[in-house]
Protein backbone atom coordinates (compact mmCIF):
# COMPACT_ATOMS: atom_id res chain seq x y z
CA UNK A 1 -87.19 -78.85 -12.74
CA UNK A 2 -88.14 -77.36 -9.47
CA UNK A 3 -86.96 -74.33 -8.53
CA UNK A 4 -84.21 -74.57 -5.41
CA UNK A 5 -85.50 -74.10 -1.78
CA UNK A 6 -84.11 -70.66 -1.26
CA UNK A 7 -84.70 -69.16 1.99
CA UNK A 8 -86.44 -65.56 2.37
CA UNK A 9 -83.50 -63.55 3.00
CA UNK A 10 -82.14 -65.33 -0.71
CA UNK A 11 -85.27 -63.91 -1.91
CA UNK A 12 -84.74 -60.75 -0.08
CA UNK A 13 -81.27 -60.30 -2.11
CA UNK A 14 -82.40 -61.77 -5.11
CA UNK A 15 -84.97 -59.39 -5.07
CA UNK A 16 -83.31 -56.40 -4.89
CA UNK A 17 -80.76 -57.74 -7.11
CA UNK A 18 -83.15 -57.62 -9.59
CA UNK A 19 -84.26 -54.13 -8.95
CA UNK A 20 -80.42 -53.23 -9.38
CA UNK A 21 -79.88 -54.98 -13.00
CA UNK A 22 -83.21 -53.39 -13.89
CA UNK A 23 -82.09 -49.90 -13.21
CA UNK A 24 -78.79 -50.24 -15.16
CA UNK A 25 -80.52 -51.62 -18.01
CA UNK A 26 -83.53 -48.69 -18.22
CA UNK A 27 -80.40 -46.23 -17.64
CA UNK A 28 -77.94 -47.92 -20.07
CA UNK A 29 -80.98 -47.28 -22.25
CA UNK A 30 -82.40 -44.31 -21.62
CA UNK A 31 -86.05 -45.65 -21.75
CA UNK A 32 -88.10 -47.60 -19.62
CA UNK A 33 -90.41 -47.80 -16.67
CA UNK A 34 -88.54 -48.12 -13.24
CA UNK A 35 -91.51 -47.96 -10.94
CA UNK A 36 -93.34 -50.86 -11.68
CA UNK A 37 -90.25 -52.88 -12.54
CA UNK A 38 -89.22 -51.78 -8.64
CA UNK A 39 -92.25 -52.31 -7.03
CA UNK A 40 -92.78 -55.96 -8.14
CA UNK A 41 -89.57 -57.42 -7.29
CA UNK A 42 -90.56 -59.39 -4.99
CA UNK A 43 -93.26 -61.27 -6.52
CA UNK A 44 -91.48 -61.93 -9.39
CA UNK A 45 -88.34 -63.31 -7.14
CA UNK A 46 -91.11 -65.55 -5.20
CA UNK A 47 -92.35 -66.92 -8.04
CA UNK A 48 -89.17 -67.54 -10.51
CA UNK A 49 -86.39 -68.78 -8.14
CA UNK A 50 -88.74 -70.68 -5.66
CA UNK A 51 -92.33 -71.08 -6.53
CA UNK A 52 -92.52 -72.38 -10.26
CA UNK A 53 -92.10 -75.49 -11.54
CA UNK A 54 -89.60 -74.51 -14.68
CA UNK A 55 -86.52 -75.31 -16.62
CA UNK A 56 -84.02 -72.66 -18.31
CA UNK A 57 -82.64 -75.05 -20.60
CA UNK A 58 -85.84 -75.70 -21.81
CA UNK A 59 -88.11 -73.47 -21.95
CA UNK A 60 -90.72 -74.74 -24.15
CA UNK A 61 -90.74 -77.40 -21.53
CA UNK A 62 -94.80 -78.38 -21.74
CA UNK A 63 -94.98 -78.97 -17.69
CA UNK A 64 -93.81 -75.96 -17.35
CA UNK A 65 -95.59 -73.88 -14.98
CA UNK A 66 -96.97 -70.35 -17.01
CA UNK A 67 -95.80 -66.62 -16.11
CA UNK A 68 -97.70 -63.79 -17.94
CA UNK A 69 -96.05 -60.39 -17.57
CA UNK A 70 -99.75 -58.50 -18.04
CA UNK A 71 -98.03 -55.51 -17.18
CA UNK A 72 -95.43 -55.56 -20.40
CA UNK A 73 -93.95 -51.98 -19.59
CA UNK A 74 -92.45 -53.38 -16.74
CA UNK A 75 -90.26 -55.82 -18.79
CA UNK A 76 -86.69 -54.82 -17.69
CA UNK A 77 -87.62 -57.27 -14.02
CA UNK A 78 -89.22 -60.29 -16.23
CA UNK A 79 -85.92 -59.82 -18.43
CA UNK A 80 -83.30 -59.59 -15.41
CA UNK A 81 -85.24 -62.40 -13.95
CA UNK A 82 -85.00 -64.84 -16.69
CA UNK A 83 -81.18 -64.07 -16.94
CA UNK A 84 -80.33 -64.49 -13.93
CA UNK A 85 -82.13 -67.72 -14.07
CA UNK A 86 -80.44 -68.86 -16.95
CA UNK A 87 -82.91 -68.63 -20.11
CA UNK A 88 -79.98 -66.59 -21.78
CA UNK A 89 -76.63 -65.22 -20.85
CA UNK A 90 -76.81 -62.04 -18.66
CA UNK A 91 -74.50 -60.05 -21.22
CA UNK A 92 -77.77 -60.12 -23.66
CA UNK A 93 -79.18 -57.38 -21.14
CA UNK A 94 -76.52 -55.06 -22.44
CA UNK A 95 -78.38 -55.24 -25.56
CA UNK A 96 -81.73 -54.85 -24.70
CA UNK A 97 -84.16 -52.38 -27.06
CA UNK A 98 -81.59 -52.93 -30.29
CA UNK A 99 -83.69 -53.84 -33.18
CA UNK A 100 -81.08 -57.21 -33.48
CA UNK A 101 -81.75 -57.96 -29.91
CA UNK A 102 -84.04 -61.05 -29.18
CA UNK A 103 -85.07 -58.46 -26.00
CA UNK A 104 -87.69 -56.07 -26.89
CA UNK A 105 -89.13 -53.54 -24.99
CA UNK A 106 -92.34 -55.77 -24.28
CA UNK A 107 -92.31 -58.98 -23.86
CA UNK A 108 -92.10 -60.97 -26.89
CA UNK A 109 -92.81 -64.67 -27.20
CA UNK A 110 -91.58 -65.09 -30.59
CA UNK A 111 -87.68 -63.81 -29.65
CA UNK A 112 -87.69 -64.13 -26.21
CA UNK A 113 -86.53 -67.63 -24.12
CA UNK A 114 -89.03 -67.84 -20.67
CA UNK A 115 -91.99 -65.30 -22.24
CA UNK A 116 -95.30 -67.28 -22.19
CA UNK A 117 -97.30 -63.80 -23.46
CA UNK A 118 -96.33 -61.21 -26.13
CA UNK A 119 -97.84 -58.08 -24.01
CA UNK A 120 -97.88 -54.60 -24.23
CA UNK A 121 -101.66 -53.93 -24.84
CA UNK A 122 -102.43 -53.65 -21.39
CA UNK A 123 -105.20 -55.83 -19.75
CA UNK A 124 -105.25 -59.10 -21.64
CA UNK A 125 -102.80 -61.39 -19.38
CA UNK A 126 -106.06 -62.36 -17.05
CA UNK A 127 -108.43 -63.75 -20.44
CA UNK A 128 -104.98 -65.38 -21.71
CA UNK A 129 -104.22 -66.89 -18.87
CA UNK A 130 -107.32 -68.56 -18.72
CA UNK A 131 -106.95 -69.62 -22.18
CA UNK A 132 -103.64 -71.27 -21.20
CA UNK A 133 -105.70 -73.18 -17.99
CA UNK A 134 -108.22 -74.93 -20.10
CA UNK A 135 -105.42 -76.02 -22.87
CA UNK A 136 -103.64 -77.69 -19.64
CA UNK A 137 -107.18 -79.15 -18.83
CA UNK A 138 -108.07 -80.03 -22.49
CA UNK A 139 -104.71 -81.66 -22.68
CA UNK A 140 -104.65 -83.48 -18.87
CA UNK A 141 -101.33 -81.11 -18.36
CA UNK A 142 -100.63 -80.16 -14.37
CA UNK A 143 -99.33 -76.90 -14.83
CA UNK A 144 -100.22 -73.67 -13.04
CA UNK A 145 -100.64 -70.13 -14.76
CA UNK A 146 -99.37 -66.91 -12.67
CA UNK A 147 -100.44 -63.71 -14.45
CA UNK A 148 -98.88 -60.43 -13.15
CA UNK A 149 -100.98 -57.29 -13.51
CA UNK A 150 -100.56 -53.39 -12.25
CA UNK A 151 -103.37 -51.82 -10.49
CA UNK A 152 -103.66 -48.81 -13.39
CA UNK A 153 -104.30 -52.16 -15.34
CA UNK A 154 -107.37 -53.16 -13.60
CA UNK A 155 -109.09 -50.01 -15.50
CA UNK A 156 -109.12 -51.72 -18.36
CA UNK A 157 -112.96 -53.36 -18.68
CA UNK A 158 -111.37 -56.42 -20.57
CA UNK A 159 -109.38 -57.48 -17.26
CA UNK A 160 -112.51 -58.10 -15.95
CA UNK A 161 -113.93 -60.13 -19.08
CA UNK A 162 -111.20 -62.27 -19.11
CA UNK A 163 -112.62 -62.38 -14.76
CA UNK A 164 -115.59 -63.64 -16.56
CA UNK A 165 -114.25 -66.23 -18.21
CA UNK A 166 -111.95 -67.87 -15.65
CA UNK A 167 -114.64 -67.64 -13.08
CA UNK A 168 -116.95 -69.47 -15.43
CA UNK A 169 -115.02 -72.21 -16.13
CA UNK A 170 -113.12 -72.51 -12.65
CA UNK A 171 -109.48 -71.48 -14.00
CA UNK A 172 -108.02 -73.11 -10.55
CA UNK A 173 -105.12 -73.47 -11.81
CA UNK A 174 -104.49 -69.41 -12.50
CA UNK A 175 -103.72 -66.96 -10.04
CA UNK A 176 -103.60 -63.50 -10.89
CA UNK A 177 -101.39 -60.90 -8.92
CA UNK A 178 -102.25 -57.52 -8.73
CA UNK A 179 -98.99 -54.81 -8.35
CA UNK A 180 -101.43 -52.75 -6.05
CA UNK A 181 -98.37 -49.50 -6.04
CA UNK A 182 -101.58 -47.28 -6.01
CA UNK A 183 -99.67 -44.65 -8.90
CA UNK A 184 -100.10 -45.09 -12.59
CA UNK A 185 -98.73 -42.62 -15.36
CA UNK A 186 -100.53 -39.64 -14.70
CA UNK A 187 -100.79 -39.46 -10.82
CA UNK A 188 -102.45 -41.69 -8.24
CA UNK A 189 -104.72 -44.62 -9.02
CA UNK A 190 -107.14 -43.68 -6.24
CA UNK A 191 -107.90 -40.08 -7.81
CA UNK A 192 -107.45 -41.20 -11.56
CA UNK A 193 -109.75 -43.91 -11.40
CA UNK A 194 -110.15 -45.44 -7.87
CA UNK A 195 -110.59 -49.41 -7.95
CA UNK A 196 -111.96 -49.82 -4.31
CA UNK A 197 -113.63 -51.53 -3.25
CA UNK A 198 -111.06 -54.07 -5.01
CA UNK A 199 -111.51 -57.02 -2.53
CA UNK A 200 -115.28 -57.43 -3.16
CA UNK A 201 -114.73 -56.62 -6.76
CA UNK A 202 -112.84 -59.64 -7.66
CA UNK A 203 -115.46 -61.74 -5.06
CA UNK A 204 -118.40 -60.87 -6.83
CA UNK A 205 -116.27 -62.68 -9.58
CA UNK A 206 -116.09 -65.27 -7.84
CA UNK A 207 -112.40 -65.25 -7.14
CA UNK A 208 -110.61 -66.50 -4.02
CA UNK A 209 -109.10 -63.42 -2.70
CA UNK A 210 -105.88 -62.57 -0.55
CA UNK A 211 -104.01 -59.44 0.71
CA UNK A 212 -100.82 -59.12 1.26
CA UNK A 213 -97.96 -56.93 1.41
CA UNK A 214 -96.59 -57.33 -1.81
CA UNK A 215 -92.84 -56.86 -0.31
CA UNK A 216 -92.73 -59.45 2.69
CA UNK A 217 -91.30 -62.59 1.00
CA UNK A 218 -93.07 -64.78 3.66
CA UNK A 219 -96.49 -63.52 2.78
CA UNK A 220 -96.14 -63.94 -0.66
CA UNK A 221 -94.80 -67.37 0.01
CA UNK A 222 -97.49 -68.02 1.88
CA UNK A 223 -100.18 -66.58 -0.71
CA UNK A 224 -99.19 -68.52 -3.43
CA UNK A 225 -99.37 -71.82 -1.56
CA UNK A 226 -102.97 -71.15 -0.06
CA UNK A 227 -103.83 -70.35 -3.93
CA UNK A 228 -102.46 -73.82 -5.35
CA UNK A 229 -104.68 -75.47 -2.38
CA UNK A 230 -107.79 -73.47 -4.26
CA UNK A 231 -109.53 -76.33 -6.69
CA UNK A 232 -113.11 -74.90 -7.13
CA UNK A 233 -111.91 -71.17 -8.93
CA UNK A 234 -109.32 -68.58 -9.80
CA UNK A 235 -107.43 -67.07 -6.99
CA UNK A 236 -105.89 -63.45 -7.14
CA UNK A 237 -103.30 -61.69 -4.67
CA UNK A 238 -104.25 -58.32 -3.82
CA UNK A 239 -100.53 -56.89 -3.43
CA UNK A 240 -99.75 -53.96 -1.51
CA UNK A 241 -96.53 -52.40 -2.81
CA UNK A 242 -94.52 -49.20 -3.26
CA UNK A 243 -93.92 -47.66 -6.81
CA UNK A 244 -90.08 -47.34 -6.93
CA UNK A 245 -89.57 -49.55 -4.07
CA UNK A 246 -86.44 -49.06 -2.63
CA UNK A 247 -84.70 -45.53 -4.42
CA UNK A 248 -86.17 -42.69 -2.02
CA UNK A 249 -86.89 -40.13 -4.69
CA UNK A 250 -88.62 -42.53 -6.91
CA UNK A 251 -91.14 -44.25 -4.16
CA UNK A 252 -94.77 -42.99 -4.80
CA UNK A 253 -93.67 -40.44 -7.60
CA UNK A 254 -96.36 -40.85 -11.03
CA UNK A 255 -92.97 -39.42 -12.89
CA UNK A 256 -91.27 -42.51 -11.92
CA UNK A 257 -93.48 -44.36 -13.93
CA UNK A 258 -92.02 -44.10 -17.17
CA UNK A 259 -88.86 -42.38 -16.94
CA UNK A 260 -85.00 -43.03 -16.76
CA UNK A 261 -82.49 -41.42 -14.37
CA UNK A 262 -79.61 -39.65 -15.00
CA UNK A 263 -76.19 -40.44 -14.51
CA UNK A 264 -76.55 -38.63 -11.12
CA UNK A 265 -79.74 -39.97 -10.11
CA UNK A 266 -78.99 -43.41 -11.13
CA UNK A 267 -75.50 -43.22 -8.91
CA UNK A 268 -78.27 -42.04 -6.27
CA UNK A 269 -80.55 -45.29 -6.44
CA UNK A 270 -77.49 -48.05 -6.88
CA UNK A 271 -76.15 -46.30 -3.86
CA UNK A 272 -79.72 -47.02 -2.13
CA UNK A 273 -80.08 -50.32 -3.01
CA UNK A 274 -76.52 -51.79 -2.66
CA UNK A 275 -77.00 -50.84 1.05
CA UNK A 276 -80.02 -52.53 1.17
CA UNK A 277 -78.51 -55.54 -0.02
């Protein structure tokens, strides 16, 4: 099943959609991480109602095209996502954190309709992606891999083993995409532990490399096209986003990270966002 041909302004509204559901679930909650789930909206609207090559009513589907949430915190989006794609009914979101609940606050594969990777452990979605693009080889399966990862992620030294190891064995068939918000838990990335020059760090990799901003729907589009017309190596999407995309108080604020609003400051961001939509 191929997704339908939505236009960019569907994405646009999907998109932000998405960002809404996400916030009412991390505030229904009271626990969660609205920044990152804001920030990479976008992407993961791209990518689930237009770009891969999936089917909700069966999700074990072996065609299907791969998603790896690297970036588990940010689970609330890859949840809303899924729902509103049709994995499960919408009214499971409701539920979300209870220890009954099939929706956990990572990402689990074993409970979960739609997850390809149990994460949480940050930094292993790039070596496991990889893994999943030489079991498509081994097996003579056309899928692709997509692997979503935060730019406090890219810390990590094992994001850049599993580099390694789809650069070695020409992974062309995975593209990673980098949420490059530029804030992480404790403050910016750039004076935490700065990542540039990031271009020329995944090319001495080996990777094909593209920048984009990672909230214009046609550049994504684009992106992920050029990368599926890549056949000698991996390809990764440098994407330039805002933390907390779309609620003023939350956009570029390290608190933002990891916490949930209150009732006032959640009224605040709906607000926001419904008039964006």
């Amino acid at each position: 099943m191929i997704n339908e041909q939505k236009t960019c302004r569907d994405l646009e509204i999907i998109a932000n959609r998405l960002r809404i559901k996400s916030l009412e679930m991390i505030f229904h909650r009271q626990a969660g991480h609205p920044g990152g789930s804001l920030s990479a909206a976008e992407i993961v609207a791209c990518l689930f109602f237009r770009v891969m090559r999936i089917d909700p009513s069966n999700p074990t589907w072996e065609l299907r095209d791969r998603f790896i949430l690297s970036k588990g915190h940010a689970s609330a989006l890859l949840y809303t996502a899924l729902a509103e794609r049709g994995y499960f009914p919408i009214s499971d979101l409701d539920s979300w954190g209870d220890l009954t609940c099939h929706l956990q606050g990572h990402p689990d594969i074993l409970k979960t309709p739609g997850v390809d990777m149990t994460s949480g452990i940050l930094g292993h979605g790039i070596a496991i992606g990889a893994g999943l693009c030489l079991s498509g080889r081994a097996k003579d399966l056309d899928y692709r891999v997509y692997t979503l990862l935060g730019d406090g992620e890219c810390q990590a030294g094992i994001v850049w083993e599993g580099a390694m190891i789809a650069s070695k064995y020409r992974c062309s068939h995975l593209t990673a995409i980098i949420d490059y918000n530029d804030v992480q838990l404790d403050g910016c990335v750039h004076d935490v532990m700065p990542l540039e020059p990031f271009k020329q760090k995944w090319e001495s990799f080996n990777w094909h490399v593209i920048e984009i901003n990672g909230h214009n729907i046609a550049a994504i589009l684009d992106a992920l096209s050029l990368a599926q017309q890549v056949h000698d190596r991996p390809s990764v999407i440098i994407a330039r986003t805002t933390k907390g995309k779309g609620v003023s108080f939350m956009e570029n604020r390290s608190q933002w990270h990891g916490q949930a609003p209150n009732q006032a400051e959640f009224e605040k961001a709906i607000q926001e966002l419904e008039r964006t939509i």
